[in-house]
PDB file of N, CA and C in Angstrom:
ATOM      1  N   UNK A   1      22.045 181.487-107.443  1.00  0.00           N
ATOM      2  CA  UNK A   1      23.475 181.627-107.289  1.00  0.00           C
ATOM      3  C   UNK A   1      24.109 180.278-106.990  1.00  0.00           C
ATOM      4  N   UNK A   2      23.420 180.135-105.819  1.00  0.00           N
ATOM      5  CA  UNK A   2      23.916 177.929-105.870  1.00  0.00           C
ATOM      6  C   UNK A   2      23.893 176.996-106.802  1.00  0.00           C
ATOM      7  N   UNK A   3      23.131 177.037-108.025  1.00  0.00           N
ATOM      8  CA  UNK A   3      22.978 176.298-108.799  1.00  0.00           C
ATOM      9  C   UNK A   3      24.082 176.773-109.766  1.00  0.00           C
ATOM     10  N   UNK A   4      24.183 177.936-110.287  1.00  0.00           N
ATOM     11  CA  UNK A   4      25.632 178.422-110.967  1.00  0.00           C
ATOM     12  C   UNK A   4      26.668 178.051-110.591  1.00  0.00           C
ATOM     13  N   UNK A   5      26.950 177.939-109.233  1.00  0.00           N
ATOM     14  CA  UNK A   5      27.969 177.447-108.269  1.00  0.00           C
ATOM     15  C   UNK A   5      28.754 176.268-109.280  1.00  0.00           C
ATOM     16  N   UNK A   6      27.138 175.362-109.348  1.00  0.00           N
ATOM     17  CA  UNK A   6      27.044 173.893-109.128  1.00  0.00           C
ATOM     18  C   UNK A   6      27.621 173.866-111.074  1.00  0.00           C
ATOM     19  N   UNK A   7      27.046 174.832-111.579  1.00  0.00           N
ATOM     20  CA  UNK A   7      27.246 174.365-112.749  1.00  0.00           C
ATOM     21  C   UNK A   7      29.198 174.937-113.077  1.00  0.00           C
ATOM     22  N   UNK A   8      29.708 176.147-112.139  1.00  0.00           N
ATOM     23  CA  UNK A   8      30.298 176.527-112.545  1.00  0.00           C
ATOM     24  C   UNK A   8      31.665 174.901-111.884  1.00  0.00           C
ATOM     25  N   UNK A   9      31.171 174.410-111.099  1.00  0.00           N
ATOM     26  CA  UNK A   9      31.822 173.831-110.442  1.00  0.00           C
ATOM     27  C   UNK A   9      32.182 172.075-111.416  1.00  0.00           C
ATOM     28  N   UNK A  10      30.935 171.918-112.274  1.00  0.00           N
ATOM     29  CA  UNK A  10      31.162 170.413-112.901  1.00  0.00           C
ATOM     30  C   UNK A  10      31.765 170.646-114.070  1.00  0.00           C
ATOM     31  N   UNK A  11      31.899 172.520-114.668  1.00  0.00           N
ATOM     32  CA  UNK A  11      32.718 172.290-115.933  1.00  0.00           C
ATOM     33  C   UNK A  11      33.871 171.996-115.416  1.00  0.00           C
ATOM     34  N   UNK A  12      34.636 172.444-114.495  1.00  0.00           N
ATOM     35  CA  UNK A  12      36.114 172.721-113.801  1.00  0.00           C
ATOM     36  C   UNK A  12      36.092 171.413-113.595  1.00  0.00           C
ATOM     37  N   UNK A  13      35.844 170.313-113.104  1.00  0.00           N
ATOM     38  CA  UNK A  13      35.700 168.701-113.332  1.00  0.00           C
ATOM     39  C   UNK A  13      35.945 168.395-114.382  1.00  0.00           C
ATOM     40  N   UNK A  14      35.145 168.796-115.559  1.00  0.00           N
ATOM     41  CA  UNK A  14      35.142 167.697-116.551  1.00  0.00           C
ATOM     42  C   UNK A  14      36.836 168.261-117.346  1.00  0.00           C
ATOM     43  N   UNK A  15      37.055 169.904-117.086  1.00  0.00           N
ATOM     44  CA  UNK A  15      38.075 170.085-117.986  1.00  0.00           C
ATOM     45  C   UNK A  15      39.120 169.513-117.465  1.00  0.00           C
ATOM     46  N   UNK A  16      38.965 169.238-116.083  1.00  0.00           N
ATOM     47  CA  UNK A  16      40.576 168.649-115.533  1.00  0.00           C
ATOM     48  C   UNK A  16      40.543 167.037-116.588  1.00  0.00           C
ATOM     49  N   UNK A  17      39.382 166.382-116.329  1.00  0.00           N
ATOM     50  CA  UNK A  17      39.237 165.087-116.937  1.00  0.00           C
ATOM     51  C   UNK A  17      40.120 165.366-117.996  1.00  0.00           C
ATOM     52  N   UNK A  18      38.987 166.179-118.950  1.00  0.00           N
ATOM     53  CA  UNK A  18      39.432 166.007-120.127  1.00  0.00           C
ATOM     54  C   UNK A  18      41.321 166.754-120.484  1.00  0.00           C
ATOM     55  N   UNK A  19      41.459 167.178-119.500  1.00  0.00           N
ATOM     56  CA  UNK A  19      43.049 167.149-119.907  1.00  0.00           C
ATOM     57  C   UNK A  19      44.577 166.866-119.413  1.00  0.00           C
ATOM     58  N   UNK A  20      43.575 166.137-118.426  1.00  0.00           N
ATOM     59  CA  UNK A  20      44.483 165.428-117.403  1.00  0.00           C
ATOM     60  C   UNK A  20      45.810 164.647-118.396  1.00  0.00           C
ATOM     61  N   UNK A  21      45.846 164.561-119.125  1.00  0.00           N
ATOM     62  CA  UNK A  21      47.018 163.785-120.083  1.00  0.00           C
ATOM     63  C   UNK A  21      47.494 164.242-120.819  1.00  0.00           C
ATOM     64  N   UNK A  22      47.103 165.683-120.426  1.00  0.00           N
ATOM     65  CA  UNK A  22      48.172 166.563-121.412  1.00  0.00           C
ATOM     66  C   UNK A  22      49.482 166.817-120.636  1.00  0.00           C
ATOM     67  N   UNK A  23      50.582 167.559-120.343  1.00  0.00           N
ATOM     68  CA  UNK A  23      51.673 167.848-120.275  1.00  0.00           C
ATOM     69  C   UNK A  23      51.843 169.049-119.250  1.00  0.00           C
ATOM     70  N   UNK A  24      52.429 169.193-118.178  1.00  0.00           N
ATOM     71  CA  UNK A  24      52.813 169.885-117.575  1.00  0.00           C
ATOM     72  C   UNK A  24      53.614 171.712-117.940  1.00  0.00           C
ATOM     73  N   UNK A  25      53.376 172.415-117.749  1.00  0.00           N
ATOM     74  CA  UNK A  25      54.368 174.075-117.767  1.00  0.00           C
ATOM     75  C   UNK A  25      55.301 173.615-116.544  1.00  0.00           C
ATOM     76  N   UNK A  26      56.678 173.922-116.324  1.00  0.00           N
ATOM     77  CA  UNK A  26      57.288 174.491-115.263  1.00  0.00           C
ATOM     78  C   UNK A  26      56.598 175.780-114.574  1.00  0.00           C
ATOM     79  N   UNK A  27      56.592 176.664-115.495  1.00  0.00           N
ATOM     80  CA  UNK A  27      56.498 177.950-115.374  1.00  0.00           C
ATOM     81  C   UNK A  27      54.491 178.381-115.449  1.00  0.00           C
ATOM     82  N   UNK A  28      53.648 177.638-115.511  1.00  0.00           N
ATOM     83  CA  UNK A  28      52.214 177.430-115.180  1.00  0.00           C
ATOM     84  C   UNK A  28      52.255 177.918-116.787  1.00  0.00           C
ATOM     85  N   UNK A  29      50.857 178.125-116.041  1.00  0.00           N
ATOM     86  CA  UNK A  29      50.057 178.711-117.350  1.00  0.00           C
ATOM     87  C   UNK A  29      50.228 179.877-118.149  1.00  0.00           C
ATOM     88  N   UNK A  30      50.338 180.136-119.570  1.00  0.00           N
ATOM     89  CA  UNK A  30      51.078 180.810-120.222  1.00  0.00           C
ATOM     90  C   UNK A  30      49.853 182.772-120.002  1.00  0.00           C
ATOM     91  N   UNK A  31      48.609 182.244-119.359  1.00  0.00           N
ATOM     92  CA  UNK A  31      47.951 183.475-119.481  1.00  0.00           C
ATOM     93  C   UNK A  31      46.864 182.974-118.534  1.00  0.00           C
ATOM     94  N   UNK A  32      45.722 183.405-117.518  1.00  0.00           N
ATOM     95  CA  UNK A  32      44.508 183.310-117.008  1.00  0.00           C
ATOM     96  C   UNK A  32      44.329 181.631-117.061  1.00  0.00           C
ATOM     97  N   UNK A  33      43.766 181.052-115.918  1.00  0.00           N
ATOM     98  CA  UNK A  33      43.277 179.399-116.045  1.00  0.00           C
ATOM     99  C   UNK A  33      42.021 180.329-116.885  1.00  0.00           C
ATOM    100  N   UNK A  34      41.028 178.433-117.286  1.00  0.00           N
ATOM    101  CA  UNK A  34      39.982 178.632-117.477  1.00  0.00           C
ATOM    102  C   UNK A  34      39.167 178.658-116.113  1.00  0.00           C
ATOM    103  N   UNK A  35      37.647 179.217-116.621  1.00  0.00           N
ATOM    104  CA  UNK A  35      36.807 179.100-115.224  1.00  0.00           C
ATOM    105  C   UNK A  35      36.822 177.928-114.513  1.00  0.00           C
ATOM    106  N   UNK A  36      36.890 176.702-115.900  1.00  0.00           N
ATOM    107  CA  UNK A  36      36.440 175.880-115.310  1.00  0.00           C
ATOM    108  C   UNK A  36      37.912 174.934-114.264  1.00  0.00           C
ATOM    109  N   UNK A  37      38.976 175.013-114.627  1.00  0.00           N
ATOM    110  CA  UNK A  37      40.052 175.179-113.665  1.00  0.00           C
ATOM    111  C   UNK A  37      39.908 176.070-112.511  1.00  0.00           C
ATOM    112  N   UNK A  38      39.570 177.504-112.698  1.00  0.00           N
ATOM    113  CA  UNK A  38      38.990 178.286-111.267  1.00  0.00           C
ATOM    114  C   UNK A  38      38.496 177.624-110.006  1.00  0.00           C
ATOM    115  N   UNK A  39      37.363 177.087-110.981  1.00  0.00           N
ATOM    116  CA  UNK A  39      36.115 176.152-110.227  1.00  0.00           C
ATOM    117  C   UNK A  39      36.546 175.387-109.336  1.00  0.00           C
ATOM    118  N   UNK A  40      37.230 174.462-110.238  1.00  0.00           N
ATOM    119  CA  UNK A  40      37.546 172.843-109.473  1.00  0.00           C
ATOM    120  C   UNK A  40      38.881 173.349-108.411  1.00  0.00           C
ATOM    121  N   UNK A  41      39.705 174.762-108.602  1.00  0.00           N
ATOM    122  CA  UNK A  41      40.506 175.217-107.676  1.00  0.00           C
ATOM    123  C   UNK A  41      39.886 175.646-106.283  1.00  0.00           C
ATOM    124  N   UNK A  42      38.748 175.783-106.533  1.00  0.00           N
ATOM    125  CA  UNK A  42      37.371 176.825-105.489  1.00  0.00           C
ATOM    126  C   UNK A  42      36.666 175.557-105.022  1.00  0.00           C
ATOM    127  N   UNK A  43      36.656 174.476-105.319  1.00  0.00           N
ATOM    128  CA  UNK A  43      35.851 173.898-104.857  1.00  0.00           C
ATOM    129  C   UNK A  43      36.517 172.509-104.306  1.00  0.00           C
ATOM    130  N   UNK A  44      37.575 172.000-104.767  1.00  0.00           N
ATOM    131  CA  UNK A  44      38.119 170.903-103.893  1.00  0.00           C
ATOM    132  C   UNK A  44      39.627 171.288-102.950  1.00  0.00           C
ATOM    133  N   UNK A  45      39.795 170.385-101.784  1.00  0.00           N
ATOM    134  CA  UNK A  45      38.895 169.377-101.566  1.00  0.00           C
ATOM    135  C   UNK A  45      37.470 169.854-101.294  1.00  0.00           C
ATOM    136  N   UNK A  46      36.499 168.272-101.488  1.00  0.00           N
ATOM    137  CA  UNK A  46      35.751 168.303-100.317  1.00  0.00           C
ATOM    138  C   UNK A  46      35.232 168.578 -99.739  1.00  0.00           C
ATOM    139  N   UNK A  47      34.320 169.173 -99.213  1.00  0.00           N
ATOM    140  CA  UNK A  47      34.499 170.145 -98.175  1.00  0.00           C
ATOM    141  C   UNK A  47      34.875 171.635 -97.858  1.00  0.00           C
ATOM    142  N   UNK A  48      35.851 172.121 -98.571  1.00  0.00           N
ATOM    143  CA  UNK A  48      35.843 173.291 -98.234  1.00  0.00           C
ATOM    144  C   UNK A  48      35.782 174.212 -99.066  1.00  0.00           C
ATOM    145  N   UNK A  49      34.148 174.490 -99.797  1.00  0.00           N
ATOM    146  CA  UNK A  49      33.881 175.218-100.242  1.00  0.00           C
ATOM    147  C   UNK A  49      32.047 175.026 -99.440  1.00  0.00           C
ATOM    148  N   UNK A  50      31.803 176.499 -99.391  1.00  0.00           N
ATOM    149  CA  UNK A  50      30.300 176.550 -98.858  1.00  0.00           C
ATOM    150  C   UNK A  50      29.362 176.810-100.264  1.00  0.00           C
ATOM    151  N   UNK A  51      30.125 176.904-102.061  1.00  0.00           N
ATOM    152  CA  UNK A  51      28.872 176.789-102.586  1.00  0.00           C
ATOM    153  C   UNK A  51      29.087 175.679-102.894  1.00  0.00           C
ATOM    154  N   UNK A  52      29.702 175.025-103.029  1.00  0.00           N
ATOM    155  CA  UNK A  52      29.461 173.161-103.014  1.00  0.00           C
ATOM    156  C   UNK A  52      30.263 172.390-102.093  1.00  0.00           C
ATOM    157  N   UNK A  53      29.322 172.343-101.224  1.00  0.00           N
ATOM    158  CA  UNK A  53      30.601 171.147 -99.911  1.00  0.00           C
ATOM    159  C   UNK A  53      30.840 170.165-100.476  1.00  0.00           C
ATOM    160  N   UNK A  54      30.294 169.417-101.338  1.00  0.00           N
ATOM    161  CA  UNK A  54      30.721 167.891-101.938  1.00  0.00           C
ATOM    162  C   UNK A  54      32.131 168.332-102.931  1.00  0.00           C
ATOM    163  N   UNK A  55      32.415 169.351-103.279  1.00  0.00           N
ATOM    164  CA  UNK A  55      33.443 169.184-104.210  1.00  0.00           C
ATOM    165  C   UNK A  55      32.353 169.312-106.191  1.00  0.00           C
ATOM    166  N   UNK A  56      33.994 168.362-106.111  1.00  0.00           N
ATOM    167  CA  UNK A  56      33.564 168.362-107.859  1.00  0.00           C
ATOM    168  C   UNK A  56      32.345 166.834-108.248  1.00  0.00           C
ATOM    169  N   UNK A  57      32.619 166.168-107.473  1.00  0.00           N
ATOM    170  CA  UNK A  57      31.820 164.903-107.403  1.00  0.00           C
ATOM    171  C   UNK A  57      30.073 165.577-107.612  1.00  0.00           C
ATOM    172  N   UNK A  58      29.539 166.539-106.751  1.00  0.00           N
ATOM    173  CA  UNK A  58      28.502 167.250-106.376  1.00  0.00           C
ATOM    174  C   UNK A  58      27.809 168.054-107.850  1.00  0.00           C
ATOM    175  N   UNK A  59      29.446 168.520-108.277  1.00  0.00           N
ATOM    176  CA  UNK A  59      29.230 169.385-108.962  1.00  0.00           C
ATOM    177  C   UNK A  59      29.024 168.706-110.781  1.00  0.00           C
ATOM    178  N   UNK A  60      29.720 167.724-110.697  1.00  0.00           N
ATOM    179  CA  UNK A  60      29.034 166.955-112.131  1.00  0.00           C
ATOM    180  C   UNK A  60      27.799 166.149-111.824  1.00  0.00           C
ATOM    181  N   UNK A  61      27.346 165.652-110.927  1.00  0.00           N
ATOM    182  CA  UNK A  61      25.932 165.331-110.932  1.00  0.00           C
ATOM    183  C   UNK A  61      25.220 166.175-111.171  1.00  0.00           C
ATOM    184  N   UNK A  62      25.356 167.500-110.527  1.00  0.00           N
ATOM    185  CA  UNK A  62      23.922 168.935-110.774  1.00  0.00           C
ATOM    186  C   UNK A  62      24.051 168.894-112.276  1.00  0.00           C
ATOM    187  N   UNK A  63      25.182 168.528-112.643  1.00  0.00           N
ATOM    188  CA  UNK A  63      25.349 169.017-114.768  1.00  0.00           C
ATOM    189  C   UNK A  63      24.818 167.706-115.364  1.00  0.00           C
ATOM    190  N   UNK A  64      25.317 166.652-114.874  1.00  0.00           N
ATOM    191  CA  UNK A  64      24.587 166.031-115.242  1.00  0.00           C
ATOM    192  C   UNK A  64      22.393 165.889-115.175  1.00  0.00           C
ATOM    193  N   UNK A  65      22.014 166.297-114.357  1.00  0.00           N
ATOM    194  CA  UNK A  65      20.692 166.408-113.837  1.00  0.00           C
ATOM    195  C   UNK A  65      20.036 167.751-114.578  1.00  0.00           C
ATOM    196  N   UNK A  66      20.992 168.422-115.939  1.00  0.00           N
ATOM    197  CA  UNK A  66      20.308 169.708-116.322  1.00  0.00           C
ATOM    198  C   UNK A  66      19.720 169.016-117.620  1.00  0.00           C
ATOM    199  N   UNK A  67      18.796 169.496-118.286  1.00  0.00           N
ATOM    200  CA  UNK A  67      18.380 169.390-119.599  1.00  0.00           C
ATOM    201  C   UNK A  67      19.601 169.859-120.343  1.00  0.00           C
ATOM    202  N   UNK A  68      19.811 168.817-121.434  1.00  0.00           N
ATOM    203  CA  UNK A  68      20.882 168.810-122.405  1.00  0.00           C
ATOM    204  C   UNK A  68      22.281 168.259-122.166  1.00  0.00           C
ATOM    205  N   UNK A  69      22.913 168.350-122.703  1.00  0.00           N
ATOM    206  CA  UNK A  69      24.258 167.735-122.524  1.00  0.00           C
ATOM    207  C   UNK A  69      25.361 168.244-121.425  1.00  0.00           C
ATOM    208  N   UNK A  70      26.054 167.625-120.432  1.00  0.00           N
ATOM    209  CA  UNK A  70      26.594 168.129-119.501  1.00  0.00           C
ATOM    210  C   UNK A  70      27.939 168.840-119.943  1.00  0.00           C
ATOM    211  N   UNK A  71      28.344 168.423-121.120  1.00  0.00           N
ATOM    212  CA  UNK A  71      29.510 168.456-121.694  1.00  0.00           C
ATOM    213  C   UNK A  71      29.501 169.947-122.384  1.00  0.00           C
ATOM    214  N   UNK A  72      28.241 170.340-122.901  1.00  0.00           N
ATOM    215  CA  UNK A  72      28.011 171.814-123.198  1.00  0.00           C
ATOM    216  C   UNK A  72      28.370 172.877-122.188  1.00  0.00           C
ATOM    217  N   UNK A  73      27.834 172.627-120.964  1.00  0.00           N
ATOM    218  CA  UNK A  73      27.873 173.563-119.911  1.00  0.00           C
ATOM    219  C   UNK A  73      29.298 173.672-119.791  1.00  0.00           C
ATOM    220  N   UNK A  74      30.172 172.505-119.642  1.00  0.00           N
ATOM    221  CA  UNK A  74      31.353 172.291-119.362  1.00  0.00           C
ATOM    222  C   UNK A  74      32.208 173.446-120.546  1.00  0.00           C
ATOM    223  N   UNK A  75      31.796 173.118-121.882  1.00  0.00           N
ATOM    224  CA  UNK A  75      32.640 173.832-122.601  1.00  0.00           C
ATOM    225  C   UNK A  75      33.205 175.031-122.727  1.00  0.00           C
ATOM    226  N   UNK A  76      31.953 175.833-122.457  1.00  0.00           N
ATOM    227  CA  UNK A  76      31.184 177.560-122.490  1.00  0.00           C
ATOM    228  C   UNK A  76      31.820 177.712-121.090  1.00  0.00           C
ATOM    229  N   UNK A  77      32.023 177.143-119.777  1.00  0.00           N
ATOM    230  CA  UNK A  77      32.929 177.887-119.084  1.00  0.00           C
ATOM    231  C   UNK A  77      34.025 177.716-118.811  1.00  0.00           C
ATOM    232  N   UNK A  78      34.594 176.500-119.555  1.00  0.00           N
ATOM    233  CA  UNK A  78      36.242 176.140-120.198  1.00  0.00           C
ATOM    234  C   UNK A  78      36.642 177.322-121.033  1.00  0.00           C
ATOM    235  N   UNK A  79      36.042 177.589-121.918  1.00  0.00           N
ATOM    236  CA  UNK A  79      36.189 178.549-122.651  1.00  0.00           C
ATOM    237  C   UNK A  79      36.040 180.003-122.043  1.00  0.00           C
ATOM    238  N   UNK A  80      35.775 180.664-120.705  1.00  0.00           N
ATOM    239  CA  UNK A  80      35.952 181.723-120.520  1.00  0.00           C
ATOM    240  C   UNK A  80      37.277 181.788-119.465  1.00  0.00           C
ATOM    241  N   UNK A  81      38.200 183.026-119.259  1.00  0.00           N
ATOM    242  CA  UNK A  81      39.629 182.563-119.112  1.00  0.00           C
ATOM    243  C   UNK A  81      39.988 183.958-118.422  1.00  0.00           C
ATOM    244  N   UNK A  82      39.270 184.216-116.873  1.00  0.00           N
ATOM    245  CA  UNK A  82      39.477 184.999-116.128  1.00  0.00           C
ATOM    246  C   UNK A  82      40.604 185.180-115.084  1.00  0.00           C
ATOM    247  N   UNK A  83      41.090 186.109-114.615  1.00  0.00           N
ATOM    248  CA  UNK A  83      42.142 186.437-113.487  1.00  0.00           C
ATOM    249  C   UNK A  83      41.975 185.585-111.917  1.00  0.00           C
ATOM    250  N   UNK A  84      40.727 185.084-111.694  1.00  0.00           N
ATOM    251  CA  UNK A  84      40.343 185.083-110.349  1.00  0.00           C
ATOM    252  C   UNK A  84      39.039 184.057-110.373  1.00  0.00           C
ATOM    253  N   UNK A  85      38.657 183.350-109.759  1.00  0.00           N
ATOM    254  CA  UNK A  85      37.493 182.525-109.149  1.00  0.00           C
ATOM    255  C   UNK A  85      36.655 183.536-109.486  1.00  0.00           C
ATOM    256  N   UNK A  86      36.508 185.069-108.540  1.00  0.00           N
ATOM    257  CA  UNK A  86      35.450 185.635-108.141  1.00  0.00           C
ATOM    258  C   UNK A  86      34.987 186.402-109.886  1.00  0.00           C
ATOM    259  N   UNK A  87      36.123 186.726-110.453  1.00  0.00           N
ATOM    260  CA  UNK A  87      35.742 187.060-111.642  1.00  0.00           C
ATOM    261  C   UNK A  87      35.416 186.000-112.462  1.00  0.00           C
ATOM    262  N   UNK A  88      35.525 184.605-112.414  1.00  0.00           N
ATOM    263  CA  UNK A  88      34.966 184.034-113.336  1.00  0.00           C
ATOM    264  C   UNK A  88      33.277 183.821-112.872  1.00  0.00           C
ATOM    265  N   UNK A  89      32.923 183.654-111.666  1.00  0.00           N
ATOM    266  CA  UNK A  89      31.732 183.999-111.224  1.00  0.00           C
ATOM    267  C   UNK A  89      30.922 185.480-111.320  1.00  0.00           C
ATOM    268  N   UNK A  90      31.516 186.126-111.223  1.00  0.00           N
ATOM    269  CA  UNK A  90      30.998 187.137-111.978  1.00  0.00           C
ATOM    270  C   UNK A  90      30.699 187.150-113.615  1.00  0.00           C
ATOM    271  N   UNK A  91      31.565 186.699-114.344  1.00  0.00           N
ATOM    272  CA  UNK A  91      31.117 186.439-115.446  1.00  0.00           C
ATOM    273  C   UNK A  91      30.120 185.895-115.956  1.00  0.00           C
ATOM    274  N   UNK A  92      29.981 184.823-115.317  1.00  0.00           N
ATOM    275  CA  UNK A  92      28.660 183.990-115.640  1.00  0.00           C
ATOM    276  C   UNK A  92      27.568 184.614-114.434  1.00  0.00           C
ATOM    277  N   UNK A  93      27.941 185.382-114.353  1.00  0.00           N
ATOM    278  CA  UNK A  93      26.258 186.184-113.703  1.00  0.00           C
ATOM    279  C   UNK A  93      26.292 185.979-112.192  1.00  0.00           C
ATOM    280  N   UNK A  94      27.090 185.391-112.002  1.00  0.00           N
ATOM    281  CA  UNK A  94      26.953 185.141-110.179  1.00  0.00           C
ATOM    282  C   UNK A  94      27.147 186.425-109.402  1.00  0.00           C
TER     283      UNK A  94
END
């Protein structure tokens, strides 16, 4: 379950990265974040999360440290687009 945490936690990293230069909603998001937005919502700052106290920093090293590309893991839970943290962890099996 910790290690899902960890993985669910470095896609929500990399997707902020990767879209940090896109453009703002007034009005948010037009339907569900992705998980991986969930994630990085669940897990920073810092600290206050108990399945990853390091944050997102924590959480792209474990992705980085898996066999294969970190950027895969990242995608597959960018791409799932749940109501809630706990349901996107549920999704991926947690």
């Amino acid at each position: 379950m910790k290690r899902l945490a960890v993985v669910i936690f470095v896609g929500a990293v990399f997707t902020l990265f990767a879209t940090a230069g896109g453009s703002a909603f007034a009005g948010g998001p037009s339907g569900p974040a992705s998980c991986m937005g969930q994630e990085a919502a669940a897990l920073s700052p810092p600290g206050s999360s108990d399945e990853v106290p390091g944050g997102m920093r924590d959480l792209a090293a474990f992705a980085r440290a898996q066999p294969g590309h970190p950027g895969d893991t990242f995608k597959f839970i960018a791409g799932l687009h749940e109501d809630s943290h706990e349901a996107c962890d549920e999704a991926l099996g947690g």
